[in-house]
PDB file of N, CA and C in Angstrom:
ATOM      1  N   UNK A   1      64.312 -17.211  26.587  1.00  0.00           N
ATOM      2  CA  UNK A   1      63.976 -15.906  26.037  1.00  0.00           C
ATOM      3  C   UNK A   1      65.165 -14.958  26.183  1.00  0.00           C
ATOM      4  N   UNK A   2      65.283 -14.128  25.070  1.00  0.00           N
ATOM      5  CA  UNK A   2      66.799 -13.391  25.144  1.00  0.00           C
ATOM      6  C   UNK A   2      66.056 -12.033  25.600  1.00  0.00           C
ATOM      7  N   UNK A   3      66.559 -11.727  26.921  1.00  0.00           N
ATOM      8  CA  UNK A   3      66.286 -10.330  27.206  1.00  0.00           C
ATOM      9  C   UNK A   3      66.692  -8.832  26.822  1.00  0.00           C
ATOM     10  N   UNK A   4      66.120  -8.157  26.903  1.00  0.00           N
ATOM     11  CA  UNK A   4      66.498  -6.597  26.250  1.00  0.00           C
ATOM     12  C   UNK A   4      67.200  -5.894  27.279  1.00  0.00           C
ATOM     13  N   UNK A   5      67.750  -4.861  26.758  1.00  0.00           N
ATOM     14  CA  UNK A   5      68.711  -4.193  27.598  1.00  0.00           C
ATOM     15  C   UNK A   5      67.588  -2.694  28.015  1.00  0.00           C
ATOM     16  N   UNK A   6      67.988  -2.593  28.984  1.00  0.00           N
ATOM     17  CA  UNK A   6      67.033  -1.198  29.681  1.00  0.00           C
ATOM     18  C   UNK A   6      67.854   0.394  28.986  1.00  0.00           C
ATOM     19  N   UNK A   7      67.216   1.380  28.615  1.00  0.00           N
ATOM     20  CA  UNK A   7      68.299   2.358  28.189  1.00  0.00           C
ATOM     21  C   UNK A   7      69.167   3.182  29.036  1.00  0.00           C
ATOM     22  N   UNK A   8      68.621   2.682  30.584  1.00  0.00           N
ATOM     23  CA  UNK A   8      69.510   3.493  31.871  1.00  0.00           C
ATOM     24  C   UNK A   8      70.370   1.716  32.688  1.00  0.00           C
ATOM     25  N   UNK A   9      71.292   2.382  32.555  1.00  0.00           N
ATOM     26  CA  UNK A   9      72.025   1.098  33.750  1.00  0.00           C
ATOM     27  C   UNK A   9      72.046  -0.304  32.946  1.00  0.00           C
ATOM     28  N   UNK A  10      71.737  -0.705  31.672  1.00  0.00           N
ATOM     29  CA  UNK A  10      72.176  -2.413  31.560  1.00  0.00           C
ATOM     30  C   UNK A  10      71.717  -3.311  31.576  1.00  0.00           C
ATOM     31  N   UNK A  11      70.793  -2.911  32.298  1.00  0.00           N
ATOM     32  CA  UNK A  11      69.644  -4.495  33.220  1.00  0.00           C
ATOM     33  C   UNK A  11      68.572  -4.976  32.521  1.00  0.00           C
ATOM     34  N   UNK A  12      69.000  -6.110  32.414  1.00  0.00           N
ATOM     35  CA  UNK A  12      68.198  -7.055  31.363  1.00  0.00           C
ATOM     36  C   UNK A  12      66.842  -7.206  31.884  1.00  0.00           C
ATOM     37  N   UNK A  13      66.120  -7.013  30.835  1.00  0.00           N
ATOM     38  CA  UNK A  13      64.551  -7.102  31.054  1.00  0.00           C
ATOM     39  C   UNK A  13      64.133  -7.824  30.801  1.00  0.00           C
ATOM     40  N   UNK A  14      63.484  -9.116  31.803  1.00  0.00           N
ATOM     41  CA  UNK A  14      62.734 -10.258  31.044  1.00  0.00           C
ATOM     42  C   UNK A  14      61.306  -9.884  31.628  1.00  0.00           C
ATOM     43  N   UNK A  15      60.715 -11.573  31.463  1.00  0.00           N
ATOM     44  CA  UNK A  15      58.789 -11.075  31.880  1.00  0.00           C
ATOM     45  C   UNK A  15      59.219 -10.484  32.543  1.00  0.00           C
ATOM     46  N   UNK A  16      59.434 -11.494  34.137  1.00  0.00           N
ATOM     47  CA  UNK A  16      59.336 -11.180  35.298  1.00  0.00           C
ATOM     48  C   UNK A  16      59.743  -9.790  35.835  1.00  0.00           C
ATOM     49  N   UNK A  17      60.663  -9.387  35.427  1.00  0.00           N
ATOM     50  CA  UNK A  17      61.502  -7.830  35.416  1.00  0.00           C
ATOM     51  C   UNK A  17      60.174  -6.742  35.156  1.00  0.00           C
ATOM     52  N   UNK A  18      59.322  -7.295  34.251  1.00  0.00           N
ATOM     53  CA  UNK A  18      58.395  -6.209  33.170  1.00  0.00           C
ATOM     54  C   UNK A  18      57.572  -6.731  34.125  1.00  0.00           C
ATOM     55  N   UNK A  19      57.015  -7.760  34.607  1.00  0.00           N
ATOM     56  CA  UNK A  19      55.563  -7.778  35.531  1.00  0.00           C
ATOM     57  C   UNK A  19      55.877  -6.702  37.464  1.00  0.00           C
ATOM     58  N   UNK A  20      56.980  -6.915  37.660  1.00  0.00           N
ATOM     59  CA  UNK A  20      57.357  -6.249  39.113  1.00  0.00           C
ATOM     60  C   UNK A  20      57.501  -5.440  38.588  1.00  0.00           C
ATOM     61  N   UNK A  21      58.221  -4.610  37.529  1.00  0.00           N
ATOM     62  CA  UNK A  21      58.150  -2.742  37.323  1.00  0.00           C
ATOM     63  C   UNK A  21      56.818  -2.587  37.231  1.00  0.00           C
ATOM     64  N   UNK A  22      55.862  -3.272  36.604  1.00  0.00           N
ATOM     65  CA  UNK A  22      54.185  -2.903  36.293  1.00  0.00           C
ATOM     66  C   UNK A  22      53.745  -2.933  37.456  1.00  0.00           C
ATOM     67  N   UNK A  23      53.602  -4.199  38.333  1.00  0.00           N
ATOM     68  CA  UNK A  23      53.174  -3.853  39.716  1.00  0.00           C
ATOM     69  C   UNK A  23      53.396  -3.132  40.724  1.00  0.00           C
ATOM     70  N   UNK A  24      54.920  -2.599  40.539  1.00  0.00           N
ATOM     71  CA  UNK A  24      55.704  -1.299  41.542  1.00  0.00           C
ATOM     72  C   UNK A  24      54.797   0.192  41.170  1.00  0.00           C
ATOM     73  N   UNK A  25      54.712   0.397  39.546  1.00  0.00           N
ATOM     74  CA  UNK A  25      54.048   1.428  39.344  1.00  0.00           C
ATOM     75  C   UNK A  25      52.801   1.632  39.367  1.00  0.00           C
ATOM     76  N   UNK A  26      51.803   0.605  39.078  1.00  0.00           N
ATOM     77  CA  UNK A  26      50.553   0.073  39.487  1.00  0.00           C
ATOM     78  C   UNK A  26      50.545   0.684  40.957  1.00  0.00           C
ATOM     79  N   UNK A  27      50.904   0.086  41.977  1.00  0.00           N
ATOM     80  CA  UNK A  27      50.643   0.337  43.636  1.00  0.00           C
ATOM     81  C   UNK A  27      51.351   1.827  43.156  1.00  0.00           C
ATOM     82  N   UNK A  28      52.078   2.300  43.190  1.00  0.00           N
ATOM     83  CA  UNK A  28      52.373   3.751  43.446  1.00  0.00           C
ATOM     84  C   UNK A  28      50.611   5.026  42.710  1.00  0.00           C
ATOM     85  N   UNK A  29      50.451   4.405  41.760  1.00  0.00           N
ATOM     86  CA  UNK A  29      49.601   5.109  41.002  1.00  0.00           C
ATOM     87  C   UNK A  29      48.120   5.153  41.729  1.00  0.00           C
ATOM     88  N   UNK A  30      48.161   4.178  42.414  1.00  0.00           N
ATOM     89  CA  UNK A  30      46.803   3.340  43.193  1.00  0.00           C
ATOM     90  C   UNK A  30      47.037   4.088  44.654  1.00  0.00           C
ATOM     91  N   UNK A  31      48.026   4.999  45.059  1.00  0.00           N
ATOM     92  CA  UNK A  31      47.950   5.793  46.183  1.00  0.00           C
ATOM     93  C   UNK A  31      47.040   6.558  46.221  1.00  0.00           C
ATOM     94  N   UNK A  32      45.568   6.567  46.926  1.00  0.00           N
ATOM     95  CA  UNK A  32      44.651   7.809  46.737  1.00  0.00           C
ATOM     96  C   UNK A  32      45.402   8.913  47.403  1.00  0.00           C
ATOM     97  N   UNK A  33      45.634   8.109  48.517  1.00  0.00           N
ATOM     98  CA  UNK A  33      46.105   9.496  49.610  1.00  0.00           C
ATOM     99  C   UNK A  33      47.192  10.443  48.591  1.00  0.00           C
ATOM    100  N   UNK A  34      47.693  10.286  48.016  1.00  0.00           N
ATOM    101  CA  UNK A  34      49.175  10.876  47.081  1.00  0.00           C
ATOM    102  C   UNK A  34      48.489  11.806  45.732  1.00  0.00           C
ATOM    103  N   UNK A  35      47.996  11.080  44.533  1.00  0.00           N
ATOM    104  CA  UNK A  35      47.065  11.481  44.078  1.00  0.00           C
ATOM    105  C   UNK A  35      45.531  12.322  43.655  1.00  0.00           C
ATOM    106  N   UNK A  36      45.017  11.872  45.171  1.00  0.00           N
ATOM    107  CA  UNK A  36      43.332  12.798  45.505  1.00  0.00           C
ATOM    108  C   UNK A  36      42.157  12.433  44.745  1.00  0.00           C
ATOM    109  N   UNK A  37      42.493  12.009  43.314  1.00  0.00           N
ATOM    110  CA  UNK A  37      41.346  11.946  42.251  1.00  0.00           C
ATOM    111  C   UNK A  37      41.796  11.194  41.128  1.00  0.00           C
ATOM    112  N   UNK A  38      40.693  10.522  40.882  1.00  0.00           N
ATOM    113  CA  UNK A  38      40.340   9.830  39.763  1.00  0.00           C
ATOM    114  C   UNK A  38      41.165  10.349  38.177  1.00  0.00           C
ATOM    115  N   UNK A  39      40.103  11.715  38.313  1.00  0.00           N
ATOM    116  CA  UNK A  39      40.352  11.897  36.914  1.00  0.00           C
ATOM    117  C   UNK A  39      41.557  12.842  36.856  1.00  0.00           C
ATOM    118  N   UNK A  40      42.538  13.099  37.686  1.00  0.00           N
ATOM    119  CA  UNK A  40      43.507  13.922  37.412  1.00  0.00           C
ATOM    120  C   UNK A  40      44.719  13.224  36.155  1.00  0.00           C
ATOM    121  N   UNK A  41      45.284  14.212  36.051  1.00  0.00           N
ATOM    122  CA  UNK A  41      46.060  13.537  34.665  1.00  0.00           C
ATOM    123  C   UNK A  41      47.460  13.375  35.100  1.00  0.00           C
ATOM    124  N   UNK A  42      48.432  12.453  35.125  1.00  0.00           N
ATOM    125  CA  UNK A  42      49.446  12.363  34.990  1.00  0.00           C
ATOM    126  C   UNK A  42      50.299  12.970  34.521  1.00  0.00           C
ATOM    127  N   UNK A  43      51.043  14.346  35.700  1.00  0.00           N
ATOM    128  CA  UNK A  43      51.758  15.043  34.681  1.00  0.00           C
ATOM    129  C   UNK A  43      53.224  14.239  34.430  1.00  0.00           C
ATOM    130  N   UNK A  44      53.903  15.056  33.627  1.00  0.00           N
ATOM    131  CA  UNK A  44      55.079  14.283  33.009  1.00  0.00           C
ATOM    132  C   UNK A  44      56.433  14.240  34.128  1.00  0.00           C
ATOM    133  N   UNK A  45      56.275  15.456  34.847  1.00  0.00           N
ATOM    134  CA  UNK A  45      57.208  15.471  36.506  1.00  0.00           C
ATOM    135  C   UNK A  45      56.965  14.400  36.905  1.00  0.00           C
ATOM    136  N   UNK A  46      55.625  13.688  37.381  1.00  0.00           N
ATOM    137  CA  UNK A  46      55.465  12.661  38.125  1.00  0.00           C
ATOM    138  C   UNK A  46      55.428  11.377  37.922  1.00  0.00           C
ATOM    139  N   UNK A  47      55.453  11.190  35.753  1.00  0.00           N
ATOM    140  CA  UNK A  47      56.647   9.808  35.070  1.00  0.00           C
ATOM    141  C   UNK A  47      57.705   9.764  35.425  1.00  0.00           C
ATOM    142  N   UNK A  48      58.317  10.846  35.595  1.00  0.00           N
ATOM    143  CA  UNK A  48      59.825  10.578  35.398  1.00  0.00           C
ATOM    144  C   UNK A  48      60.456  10.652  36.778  1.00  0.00           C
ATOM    145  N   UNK A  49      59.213  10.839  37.834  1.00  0.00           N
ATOM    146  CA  UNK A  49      59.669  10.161  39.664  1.00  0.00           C
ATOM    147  C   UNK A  49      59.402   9.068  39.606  1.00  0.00           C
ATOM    148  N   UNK A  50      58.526   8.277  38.686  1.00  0.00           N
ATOM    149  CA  UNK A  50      58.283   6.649  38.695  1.00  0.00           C
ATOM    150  C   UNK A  50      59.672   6.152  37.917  1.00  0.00           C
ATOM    151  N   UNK A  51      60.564   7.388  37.910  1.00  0.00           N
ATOM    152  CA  UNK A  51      61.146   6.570  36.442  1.00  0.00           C
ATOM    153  C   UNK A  51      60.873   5.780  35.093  1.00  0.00           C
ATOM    154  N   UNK A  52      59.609   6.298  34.602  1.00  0.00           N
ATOM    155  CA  UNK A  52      59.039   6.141  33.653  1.00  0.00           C
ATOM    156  C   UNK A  52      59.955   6.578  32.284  1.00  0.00           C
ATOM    157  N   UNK A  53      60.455   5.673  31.619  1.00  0.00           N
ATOM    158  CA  UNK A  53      60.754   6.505  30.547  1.00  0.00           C
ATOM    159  C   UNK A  53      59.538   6.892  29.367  1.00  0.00           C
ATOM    160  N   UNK A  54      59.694   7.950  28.781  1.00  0.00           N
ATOM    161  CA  UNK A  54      58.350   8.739  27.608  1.00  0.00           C
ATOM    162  C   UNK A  54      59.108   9.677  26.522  1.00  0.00           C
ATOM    163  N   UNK A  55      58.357   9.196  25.877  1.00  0.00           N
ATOM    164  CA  UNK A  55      58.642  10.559  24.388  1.00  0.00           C
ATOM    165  C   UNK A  55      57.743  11.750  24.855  1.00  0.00           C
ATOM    166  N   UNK A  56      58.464  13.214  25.375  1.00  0.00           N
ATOM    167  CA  UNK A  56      57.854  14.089  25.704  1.00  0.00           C
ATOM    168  C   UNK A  56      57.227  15.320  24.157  1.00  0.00           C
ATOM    169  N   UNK A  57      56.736  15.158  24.156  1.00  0.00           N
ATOM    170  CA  UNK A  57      55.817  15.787  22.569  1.00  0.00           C
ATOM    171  C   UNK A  57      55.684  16.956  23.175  1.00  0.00           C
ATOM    172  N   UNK A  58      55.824  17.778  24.457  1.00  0.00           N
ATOM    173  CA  UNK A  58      55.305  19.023  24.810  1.00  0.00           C
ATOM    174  C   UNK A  58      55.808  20.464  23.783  1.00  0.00           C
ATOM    175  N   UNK A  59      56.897  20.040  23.366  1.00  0.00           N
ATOM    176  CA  UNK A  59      57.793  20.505  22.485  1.00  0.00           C
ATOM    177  C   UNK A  59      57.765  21.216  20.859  1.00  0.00           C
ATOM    178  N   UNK A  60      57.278  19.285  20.515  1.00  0.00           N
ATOM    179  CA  UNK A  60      56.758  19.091  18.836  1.00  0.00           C
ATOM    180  C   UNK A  60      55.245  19.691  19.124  1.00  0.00           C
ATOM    181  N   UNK A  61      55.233  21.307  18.311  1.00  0.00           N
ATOM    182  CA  UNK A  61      53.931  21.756  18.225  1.00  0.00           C
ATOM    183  C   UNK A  61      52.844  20.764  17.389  1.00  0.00           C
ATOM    184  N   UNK A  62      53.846  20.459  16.028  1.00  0.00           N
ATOM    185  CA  UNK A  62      52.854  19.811  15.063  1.00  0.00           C
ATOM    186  C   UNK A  62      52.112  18.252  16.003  1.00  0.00           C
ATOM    187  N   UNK A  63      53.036  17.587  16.334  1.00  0.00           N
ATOM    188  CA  UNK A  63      52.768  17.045  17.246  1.00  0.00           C
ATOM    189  C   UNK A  63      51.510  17.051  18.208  1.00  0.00           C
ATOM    190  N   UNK A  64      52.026  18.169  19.140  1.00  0.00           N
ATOM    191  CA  UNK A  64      50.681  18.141  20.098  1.00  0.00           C
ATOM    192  C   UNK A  64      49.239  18.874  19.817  1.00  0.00           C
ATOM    193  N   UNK A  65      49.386  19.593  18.177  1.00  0.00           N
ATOM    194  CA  UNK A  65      48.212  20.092  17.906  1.00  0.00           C
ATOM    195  C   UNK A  65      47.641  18.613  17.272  1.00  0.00           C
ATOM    196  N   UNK A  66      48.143  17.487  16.419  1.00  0.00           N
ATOM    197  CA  UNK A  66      47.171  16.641  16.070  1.00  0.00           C
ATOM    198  C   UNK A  66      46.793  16.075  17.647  1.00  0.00           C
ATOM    199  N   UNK A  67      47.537  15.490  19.017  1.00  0.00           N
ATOM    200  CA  UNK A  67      47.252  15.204  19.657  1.00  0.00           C
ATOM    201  C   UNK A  67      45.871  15.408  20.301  1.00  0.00           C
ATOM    202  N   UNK A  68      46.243  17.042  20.276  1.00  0.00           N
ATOM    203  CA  UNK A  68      45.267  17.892  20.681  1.00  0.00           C
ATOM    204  C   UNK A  68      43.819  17.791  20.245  1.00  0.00           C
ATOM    205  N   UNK A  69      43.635  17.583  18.503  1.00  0.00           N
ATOM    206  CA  UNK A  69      42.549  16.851  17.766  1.00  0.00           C
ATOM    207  C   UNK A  69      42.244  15.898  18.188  1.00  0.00           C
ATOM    208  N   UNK A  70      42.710  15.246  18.596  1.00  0.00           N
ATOM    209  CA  UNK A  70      42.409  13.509  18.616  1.00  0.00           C
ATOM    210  C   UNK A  70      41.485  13.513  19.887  1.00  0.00           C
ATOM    211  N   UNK A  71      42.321  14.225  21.630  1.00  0.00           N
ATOM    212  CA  UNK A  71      41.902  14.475  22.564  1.00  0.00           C
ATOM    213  C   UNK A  71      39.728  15.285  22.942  1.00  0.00           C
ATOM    214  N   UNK A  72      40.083  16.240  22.157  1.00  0.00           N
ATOM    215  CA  UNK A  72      38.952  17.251  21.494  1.00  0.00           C
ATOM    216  C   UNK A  72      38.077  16.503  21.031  1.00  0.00           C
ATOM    217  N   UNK A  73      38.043  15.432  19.773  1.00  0.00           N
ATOM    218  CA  UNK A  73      36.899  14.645  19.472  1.00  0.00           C
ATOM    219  C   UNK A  73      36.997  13.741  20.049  1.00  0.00           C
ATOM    220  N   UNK A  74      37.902  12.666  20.801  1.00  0.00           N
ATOM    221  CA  UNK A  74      37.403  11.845  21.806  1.00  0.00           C
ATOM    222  C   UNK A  74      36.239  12.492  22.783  1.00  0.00           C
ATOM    223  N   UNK A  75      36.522  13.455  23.876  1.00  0.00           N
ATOM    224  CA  UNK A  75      36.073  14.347  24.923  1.00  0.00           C
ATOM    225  C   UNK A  75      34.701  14.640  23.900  1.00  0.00           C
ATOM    226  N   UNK A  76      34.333  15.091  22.672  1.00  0.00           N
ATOM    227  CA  UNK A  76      33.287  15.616  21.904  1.00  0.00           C
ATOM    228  C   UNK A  76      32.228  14.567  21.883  1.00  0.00           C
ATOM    229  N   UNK A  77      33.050  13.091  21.678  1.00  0.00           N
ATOM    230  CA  UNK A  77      32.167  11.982  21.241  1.00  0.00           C
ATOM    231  C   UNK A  77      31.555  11.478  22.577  1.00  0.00           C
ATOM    232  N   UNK A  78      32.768  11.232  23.847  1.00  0.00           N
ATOM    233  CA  UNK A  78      32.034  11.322  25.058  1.00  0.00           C
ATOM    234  C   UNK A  78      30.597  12.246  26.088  1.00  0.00           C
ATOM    235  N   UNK A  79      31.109  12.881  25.248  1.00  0.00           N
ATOM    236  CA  UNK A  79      29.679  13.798  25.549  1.00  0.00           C
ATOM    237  C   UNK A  79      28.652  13.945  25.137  1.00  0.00           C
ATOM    238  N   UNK A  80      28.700  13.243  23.603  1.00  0.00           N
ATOM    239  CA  UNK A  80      27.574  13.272  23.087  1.00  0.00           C
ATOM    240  C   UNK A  80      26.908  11.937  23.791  1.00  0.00           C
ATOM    241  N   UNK A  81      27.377  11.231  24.236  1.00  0.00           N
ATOM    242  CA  UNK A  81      26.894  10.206  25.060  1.00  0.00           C
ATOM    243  C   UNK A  81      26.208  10.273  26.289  1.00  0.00           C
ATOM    244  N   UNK A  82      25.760  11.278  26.699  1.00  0.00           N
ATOM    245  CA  UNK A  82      25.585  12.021  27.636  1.00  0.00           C
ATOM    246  C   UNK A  82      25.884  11.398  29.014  1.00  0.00           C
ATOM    247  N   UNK A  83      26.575  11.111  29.485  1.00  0.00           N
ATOM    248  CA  UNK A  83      27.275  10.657  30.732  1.00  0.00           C
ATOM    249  C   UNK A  83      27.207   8.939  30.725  1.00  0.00           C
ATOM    250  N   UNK A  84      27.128   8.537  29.491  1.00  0.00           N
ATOM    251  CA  UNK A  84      26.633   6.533  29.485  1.00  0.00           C
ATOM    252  C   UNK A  84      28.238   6.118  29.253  1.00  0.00           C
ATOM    253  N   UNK A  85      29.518   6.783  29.435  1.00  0.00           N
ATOM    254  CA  UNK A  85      30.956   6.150  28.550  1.00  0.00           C
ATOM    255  C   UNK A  85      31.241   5.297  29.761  1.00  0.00           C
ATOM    256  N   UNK A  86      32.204   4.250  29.537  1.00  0.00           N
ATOM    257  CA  UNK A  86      32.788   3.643  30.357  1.00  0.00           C
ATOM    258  C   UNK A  86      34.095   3.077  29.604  1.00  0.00           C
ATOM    259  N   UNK A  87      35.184   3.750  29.803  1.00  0.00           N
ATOM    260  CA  UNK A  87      36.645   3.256  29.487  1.00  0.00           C
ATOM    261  C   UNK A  87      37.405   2.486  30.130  1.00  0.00           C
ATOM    262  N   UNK A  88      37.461   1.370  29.494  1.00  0.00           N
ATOM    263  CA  UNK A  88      37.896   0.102  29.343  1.00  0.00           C
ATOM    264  C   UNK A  88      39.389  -0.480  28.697  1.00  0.00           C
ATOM    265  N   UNK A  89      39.738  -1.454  28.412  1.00  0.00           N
ATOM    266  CA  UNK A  89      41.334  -1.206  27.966  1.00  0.00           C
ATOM    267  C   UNK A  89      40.687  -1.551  26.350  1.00  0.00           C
ATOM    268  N   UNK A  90      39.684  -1.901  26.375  1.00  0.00           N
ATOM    269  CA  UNK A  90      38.903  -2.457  25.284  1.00  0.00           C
ATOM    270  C   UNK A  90      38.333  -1.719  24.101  1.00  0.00           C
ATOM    271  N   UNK A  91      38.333  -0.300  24.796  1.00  0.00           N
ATOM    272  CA  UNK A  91      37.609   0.883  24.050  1.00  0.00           C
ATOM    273  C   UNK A  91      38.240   2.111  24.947  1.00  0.00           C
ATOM    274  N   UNK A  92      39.163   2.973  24.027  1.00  0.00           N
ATOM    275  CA  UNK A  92      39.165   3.973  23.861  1.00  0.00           C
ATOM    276  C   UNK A  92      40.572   3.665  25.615  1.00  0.00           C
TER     277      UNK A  92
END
C-alpha cells in the first residue's frame, strides 16, 4: 500500500499510523475527569491540542448558516421523538 503524506512534518500514513492516531485520540476524548460530560461539544481550541487537523467554517457565514439549518432540524426532529433517539454511527 503506497502511503500518504501528512500535511505537517512528512510522515507517511499507513493503516497502522491511522489506527494508533484514532486510538491516541479516542483515549484522550474518553477522559471523563478532563471533559465532565457527555454531551459537551468539542470546541475547535481543543482539536487543534489533539492536533486534529479541520476546515474551520466559523468564518464562512454562508457556510455556518446552512450548517446551522441542518443542526436546528436535526435537534427539531429529535425532539419530536420525545426523548426515544439513540445516535449511532448508523443514524445521524
Amino acid at each position: 500500500m503506497i502511503g500518504l503524506k501528512r500535511k505537517q512534518g512528512g510522515i507517511v500514513v499507513d493503516e497502522d499510523y491511522k489506527r494508533a492516531r484514532a486510538k491516541k485520540i479516542a483515549e484522550e476524548l474518553g477522559k471523563n475527569t478532563k471533559w465532565h460530560v457527555h454531551s459537551r461539544p468539542i470546541m475547535i481550541p481543543d482539536l487543534k491540542k489533539l492536533n486534529i487537523i479541520i476546515d474551520d467554517y466559523t468564518a464562512d457565514e454562508k457556510f455556518k448558516k446552512i450548517i446551522r439549518q441542518y443542526v436546528d432540524f436535526m435537534l427539531e426532529y429529535i425532539q419530536s421523538l420525545e426523548g426515544r433517539f439513540i445516535h449511532t454511527r448508523l443514524f445521524f
